[in-house]
N, C-alpha and C. Protein backbone atom coordinates (compact mmCIF):
# COMPACT_ATOMS: atom_id res chain seq x y z
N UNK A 1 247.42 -39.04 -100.74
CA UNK A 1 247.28 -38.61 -102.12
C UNK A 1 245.82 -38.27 -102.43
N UNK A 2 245.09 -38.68 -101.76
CA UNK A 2 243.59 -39.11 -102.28
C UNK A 2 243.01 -37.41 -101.95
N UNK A 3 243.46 -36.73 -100.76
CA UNK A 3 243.14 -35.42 -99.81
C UNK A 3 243.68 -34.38 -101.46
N UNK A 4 244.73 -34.33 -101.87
CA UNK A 4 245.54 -33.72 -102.89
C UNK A 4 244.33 -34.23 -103.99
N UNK A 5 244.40 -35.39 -104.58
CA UNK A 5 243.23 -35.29 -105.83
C UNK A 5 241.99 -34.04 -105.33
N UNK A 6 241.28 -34.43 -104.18
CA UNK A 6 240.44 -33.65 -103.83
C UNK A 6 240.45 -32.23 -103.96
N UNK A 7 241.90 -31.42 -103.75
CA UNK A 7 241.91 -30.52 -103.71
C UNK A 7 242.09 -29.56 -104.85
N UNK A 8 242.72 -30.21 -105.86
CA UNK A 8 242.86 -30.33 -107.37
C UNK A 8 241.60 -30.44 -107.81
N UNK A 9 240.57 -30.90 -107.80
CA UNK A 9 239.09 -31.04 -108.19
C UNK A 9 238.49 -29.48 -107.58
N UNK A 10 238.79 -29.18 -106.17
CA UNK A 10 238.11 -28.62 -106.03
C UNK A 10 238.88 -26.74 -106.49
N UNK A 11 240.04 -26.54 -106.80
CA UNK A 11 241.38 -25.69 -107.67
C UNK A 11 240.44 -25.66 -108.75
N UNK A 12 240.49 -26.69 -109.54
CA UNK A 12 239.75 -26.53 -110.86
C UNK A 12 238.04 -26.60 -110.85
N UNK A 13 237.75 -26.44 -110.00
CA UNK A 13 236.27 -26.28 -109.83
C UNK A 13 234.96 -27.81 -111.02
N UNK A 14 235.73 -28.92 -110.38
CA UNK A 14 235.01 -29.72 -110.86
C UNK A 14 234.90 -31.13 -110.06
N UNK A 15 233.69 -31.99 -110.43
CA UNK A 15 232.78 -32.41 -109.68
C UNK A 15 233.93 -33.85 -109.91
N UNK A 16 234.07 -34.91 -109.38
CA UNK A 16 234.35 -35.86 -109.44
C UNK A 16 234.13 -36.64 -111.01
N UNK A 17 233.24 -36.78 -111.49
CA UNK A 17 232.65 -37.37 -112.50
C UNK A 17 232.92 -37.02 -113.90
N UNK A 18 232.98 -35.40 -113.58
CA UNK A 18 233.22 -34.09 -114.61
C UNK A 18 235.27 -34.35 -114.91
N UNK A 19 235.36 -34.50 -113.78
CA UNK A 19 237.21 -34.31 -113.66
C UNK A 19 237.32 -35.89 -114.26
N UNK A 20 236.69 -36.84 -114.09
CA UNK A 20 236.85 -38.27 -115.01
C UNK A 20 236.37 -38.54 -116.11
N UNK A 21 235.52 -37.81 -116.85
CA UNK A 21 235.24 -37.66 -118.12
C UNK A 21 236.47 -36.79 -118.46
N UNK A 22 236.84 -35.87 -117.84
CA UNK A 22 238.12 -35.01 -118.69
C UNK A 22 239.03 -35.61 -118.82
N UNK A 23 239.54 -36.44 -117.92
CA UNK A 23 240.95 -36.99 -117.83
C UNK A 23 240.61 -39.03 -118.99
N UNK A 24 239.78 -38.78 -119.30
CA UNK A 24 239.08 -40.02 -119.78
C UNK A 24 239.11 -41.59 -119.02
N UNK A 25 238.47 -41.30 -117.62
CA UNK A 25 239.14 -42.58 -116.92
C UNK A 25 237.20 -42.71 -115.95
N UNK A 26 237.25 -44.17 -115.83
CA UNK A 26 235.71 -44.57 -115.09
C UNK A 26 235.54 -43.65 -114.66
N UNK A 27 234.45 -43.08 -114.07
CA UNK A 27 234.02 -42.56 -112.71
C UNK A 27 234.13 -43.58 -111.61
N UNK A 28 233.42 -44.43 -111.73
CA UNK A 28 233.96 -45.63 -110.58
C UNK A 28 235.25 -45.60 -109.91
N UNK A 29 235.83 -45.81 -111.03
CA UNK A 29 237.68 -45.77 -110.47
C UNK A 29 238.04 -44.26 -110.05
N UNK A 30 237.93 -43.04 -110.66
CA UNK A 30 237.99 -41.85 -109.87
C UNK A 30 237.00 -42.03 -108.30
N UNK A 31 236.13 -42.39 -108.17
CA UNK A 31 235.43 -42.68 -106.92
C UNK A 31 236.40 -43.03 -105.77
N UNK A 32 236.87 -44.74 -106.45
CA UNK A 32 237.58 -45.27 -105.60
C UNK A 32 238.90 -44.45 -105.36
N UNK A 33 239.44 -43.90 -106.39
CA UNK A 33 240.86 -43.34 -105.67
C UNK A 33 240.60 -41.77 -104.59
N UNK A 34 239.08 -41.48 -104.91
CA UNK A 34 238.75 -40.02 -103.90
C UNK A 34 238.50 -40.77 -102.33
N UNK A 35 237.87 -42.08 -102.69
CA UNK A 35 237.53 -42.31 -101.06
C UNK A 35 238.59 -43.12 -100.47
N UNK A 36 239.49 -42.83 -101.25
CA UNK A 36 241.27 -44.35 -100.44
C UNK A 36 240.93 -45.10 -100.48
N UNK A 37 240.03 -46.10 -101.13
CA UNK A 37 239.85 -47.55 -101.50
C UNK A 37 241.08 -47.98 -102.60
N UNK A 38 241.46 -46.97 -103.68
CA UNK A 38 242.62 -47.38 -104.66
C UNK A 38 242.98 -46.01 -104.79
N UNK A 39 244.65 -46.72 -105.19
CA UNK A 39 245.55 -45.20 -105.27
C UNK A 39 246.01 -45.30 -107.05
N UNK A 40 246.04 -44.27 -107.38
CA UNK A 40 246.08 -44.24 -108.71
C UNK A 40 247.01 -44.61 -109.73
N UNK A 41 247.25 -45.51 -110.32
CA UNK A 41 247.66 -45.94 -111.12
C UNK A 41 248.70 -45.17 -112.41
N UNK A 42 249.90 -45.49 -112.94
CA UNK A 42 250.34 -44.84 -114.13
C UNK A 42 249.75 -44.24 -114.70
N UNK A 43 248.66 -45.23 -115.51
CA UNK A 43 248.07 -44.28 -116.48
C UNK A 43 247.01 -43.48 -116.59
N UNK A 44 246.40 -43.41 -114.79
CA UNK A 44 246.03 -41.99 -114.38
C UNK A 44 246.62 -41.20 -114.05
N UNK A 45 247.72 -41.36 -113.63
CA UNK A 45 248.43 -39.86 -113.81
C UNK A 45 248.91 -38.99 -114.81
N UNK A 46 249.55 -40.61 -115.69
CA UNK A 46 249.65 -39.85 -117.03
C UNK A 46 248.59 -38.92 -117.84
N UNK A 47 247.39 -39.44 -117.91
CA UNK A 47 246.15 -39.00 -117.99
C UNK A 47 245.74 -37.65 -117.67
N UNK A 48 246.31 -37.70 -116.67
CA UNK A 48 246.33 -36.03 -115.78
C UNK A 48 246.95 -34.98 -116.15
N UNK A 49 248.14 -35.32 -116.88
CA UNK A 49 249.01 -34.49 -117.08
C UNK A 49 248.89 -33.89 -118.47
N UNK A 50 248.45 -35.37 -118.66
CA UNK A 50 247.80 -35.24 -120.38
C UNK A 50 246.47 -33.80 -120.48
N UNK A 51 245.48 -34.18 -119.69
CA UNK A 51 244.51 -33.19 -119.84
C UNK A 51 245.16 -32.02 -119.11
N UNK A 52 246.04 -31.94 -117.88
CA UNK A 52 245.79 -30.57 -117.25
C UNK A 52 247.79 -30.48 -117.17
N UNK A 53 248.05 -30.25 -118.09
CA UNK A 53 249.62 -29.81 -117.94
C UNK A 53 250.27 -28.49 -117.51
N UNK A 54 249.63 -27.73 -116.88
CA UNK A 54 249.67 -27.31 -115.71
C UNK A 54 250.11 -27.60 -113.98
N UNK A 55 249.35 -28.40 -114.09
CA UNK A 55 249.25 -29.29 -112.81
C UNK A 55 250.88 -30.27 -112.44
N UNK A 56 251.45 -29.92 -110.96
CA UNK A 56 252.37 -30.55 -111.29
C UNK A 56 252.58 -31.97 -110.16
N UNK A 57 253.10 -32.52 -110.93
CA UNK A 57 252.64 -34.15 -110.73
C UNK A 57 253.50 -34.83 -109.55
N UNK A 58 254.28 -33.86 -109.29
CA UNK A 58 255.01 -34.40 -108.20
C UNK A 58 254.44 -33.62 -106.99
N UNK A 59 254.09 -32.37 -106.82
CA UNK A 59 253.08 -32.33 -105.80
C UNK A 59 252.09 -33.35 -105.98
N UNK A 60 251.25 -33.83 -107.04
CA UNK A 60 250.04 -34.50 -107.20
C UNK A 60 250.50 -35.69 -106.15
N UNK A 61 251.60 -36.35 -106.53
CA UNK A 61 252.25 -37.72 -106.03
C UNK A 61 252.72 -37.85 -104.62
N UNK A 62 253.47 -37.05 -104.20
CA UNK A 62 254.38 -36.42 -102.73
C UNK A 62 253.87 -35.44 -102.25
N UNK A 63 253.12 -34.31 -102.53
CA UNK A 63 252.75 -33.63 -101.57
C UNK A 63 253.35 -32.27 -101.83
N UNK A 64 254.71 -32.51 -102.41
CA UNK A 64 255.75 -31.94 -102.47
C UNK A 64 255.71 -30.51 -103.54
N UNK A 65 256.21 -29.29 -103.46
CA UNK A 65 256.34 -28.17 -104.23
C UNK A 65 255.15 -27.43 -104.27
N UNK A 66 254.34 -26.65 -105.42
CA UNK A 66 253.09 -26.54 -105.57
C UNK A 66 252.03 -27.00 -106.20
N UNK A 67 251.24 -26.71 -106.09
CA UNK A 67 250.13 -27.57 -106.98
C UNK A 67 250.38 -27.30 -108.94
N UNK A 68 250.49 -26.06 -108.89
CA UNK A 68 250.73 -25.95 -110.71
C UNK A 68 252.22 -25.89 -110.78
N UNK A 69 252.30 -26.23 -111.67
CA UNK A 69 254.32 -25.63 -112.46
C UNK A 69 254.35 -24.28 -112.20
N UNK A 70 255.38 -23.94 -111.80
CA UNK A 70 255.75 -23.13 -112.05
C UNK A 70 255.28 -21.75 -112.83
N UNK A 71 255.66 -21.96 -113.59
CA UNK A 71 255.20 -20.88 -115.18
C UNK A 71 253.95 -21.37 -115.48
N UNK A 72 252.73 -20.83 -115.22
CA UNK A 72 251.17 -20.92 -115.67
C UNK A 72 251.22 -21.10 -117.05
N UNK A 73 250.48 -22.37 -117.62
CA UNK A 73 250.13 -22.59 -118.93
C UNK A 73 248.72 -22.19 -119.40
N UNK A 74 248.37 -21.03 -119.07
CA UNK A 74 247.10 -20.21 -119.57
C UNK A 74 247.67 -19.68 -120.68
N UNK A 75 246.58 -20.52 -121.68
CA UNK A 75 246.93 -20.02 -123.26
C UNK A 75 245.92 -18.78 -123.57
N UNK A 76 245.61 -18.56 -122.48
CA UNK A 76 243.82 -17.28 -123.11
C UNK A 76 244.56 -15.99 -122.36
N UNK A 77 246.03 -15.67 -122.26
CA UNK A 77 246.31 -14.21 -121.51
C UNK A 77 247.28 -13.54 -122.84
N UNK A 78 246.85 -12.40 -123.37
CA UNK A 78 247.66 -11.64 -124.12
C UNK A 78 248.81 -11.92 -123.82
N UNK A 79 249.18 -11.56 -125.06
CA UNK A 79 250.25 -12.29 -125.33
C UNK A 79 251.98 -11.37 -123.94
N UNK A 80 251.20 -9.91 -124.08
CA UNK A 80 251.93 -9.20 -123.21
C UNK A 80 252.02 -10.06 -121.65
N UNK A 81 250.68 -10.39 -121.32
CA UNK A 81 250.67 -11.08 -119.84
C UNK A 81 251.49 -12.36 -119.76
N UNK A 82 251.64 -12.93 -121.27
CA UNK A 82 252.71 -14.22 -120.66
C UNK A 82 254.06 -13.94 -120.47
N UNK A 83 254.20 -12.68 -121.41
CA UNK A 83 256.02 -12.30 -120.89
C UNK A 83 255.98 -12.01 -119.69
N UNK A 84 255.33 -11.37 -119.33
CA UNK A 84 255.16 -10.63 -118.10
C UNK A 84 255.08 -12.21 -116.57
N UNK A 85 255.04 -12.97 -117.38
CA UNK A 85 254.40 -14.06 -116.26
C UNK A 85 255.97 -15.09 -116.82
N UNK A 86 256.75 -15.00 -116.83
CA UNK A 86 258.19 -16.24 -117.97
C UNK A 86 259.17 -15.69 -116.50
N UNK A 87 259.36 -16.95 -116.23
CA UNK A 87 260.92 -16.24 -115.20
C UNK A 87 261.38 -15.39 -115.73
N UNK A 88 262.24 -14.78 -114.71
CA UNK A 88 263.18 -14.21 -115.56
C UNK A 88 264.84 -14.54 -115.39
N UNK A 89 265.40 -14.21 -116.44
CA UNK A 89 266.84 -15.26 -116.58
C UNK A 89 268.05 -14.48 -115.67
N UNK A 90 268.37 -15.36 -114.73
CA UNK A 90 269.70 -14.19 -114.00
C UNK A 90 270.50 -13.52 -114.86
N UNK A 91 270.57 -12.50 -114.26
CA UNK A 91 271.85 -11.75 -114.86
C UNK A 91 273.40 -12.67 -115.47
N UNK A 92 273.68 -13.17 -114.05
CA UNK A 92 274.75 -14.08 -114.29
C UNK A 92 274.70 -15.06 -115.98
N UNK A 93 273.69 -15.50 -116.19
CA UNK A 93 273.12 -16.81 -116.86
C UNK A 93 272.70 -15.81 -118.45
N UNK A 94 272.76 -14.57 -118.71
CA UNK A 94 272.72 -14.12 -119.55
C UNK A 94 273.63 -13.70 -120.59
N UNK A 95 273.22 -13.95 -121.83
CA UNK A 95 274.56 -13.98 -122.87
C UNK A 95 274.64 -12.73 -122.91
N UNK A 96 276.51 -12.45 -123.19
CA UNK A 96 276.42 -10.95 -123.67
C UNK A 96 275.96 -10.06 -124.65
N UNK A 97 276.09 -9.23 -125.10
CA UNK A 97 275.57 -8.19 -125.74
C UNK A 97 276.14 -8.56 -126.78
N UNK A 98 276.00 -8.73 -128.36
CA UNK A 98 276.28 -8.51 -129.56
C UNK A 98 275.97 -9.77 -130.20
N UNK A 99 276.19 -10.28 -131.01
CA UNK A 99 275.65 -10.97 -132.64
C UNK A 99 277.23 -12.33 -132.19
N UNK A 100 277.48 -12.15 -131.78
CA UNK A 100 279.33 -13.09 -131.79
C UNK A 100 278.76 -14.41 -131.64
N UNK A 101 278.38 -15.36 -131.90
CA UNK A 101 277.84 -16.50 -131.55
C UNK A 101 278.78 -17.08 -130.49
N UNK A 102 280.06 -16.56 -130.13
CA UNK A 102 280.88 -17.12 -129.21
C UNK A 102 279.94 -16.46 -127.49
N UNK A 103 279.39 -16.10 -127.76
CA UNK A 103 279.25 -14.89 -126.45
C UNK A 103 277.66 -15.43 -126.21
N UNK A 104 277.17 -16.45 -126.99
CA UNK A 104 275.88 -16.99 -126.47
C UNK A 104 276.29 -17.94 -125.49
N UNK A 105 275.14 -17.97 -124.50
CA UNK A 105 275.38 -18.58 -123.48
C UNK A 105 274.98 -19.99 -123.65
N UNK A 106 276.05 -21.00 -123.28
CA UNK A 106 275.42 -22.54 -123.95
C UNK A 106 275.27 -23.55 -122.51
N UNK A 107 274.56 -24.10 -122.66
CA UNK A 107 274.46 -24.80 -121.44
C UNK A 107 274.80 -26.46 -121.70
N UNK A 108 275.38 -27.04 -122.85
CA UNK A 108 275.67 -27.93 -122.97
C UNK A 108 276.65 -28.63 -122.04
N UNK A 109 277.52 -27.91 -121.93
CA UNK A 109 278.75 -28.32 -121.18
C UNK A 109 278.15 -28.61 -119.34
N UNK A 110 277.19 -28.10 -119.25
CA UNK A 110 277.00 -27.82 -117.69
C UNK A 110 276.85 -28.52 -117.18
N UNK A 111 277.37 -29.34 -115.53
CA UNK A 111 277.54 -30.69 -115.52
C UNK A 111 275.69 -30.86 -115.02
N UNK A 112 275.36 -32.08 -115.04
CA UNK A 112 273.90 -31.88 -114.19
C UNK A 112 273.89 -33.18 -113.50
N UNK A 113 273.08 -33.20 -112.23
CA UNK A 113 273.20 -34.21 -110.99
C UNK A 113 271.47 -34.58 -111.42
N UNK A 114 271.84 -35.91 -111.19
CA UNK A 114 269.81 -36.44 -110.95
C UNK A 114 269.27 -35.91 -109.66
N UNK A 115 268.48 -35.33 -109.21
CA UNK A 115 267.45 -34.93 -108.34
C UNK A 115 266.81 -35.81 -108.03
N UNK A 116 265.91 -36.50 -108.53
CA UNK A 116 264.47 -37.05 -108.12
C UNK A 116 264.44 -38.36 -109.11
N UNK A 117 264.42 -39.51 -108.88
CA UNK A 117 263.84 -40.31 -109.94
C UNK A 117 262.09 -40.94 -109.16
N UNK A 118 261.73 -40.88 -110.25
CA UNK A 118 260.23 -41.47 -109.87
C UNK A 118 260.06 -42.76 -110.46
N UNK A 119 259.90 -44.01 -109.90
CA UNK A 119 259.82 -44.88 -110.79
C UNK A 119 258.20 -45.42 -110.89
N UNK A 120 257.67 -45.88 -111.90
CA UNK A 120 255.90 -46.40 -111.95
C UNK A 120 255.80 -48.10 -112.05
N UNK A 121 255.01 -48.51 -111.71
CA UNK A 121 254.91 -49.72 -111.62
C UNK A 121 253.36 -50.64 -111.91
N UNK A 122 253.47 -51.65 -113.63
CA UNK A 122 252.55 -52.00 -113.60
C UNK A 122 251.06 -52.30 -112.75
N UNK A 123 251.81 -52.60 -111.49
CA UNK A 123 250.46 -52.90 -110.73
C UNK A 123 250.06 -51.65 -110.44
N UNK A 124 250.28 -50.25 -110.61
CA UNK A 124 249.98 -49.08 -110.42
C UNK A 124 250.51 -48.14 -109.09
N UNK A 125 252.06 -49.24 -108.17
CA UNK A 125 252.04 -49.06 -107.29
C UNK A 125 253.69 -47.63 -108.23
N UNK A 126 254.15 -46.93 -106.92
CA UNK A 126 255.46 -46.34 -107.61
C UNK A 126 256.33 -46.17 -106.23
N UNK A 127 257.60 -45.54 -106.65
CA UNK A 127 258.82 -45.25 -105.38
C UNK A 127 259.43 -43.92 -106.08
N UNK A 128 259.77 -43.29 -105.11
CA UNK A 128 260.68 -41.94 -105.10
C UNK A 128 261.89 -42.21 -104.63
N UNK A 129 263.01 -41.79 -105.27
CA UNK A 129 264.25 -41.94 -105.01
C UNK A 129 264.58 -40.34 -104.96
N UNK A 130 265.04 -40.04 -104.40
CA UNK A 130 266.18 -38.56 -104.03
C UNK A 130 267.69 -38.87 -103.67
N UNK A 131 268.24 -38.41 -104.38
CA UNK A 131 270.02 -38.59 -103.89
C UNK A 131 270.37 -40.10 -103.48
N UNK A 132 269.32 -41.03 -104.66
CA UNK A 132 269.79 -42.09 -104.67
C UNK A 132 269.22 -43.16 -102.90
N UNK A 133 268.71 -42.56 -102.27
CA UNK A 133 267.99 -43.22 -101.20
C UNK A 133 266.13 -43.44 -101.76
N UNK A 134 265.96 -44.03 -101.04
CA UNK A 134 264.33 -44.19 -101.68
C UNK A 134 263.77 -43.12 -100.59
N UNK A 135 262.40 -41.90 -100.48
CA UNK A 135 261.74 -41.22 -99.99
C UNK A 135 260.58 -41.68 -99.69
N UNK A 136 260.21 -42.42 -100.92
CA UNK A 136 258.45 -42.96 -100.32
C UNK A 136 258.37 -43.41 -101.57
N UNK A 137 257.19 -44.48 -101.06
CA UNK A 137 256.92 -45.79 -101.74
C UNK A 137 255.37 -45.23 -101.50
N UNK A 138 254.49 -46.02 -102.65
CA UNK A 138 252.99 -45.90 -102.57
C UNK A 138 252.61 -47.73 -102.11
N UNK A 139 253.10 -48.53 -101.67
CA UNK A 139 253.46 -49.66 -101.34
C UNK A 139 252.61 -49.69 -99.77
């Protein structure tokens, strides 16, 4: 995890100290979690997400997906460049054509399966569960 903070510091072009004043957490303790002496805790991550919600936290944690979400949360691009940047919705998954409120597409009914649970843990330690098996522990 500690290689991933690093690389995220160096994505956002900031210094160790700079990235712990933003996220409002010691420098000391950002120190320790850059050199693997301590791995980061709840409410630095929360912290993280808090300042850079962009950034996505399960790569941050696992390694896993990419470093930002998906859909870029740059609030400084005309307003044209964010449509231009919004998935776009399948065909399939699109309501039909006219005003009928019957013909909007509702997703209430749709069944949905858990994916991923992440669980956090006072002492700052956490576990990944997928399909109900555990994946990795920070343990």
């Amino acid at each position: 995890m500690q290689e991933r903070f690093k690389q995220l510091l160096k994505e956002k072009n900031l210094t160790a100290a700079r990235f712990a004043e933003l996220i409002q957490v010691n420098a000391s303790a950002m120190s320790h979690i850059l050199n693997g002496r301590n791995k980061p805790g709840f409410d630095v991550l929360e912290k993280i997400v808090q300042a850079f919600p962009d950034v996505n936290l399960n790569w941050l944690i696992s390694g896993q997906g990419n470093i930002y979400n998906s859909v870029p949360q740059n609030t400084n691009l005309p307003e044209r460049d964010k449509q231009e940047n919004m998935p776009s919705i399948p065909p399939s998954l699109q309501p039909s054509q006219g005003n009928n409120p019957s013909s909007v597409l509702s997703l209430e009914n749709v069944p949905k399966k858990i994916k991923r649970i992440i669980l956090f843990f006072d002492n700052g330690t956490f576990e990944i569960y997928e399909n109900g098996m555990p994946v990795q522990s920070s343990e």
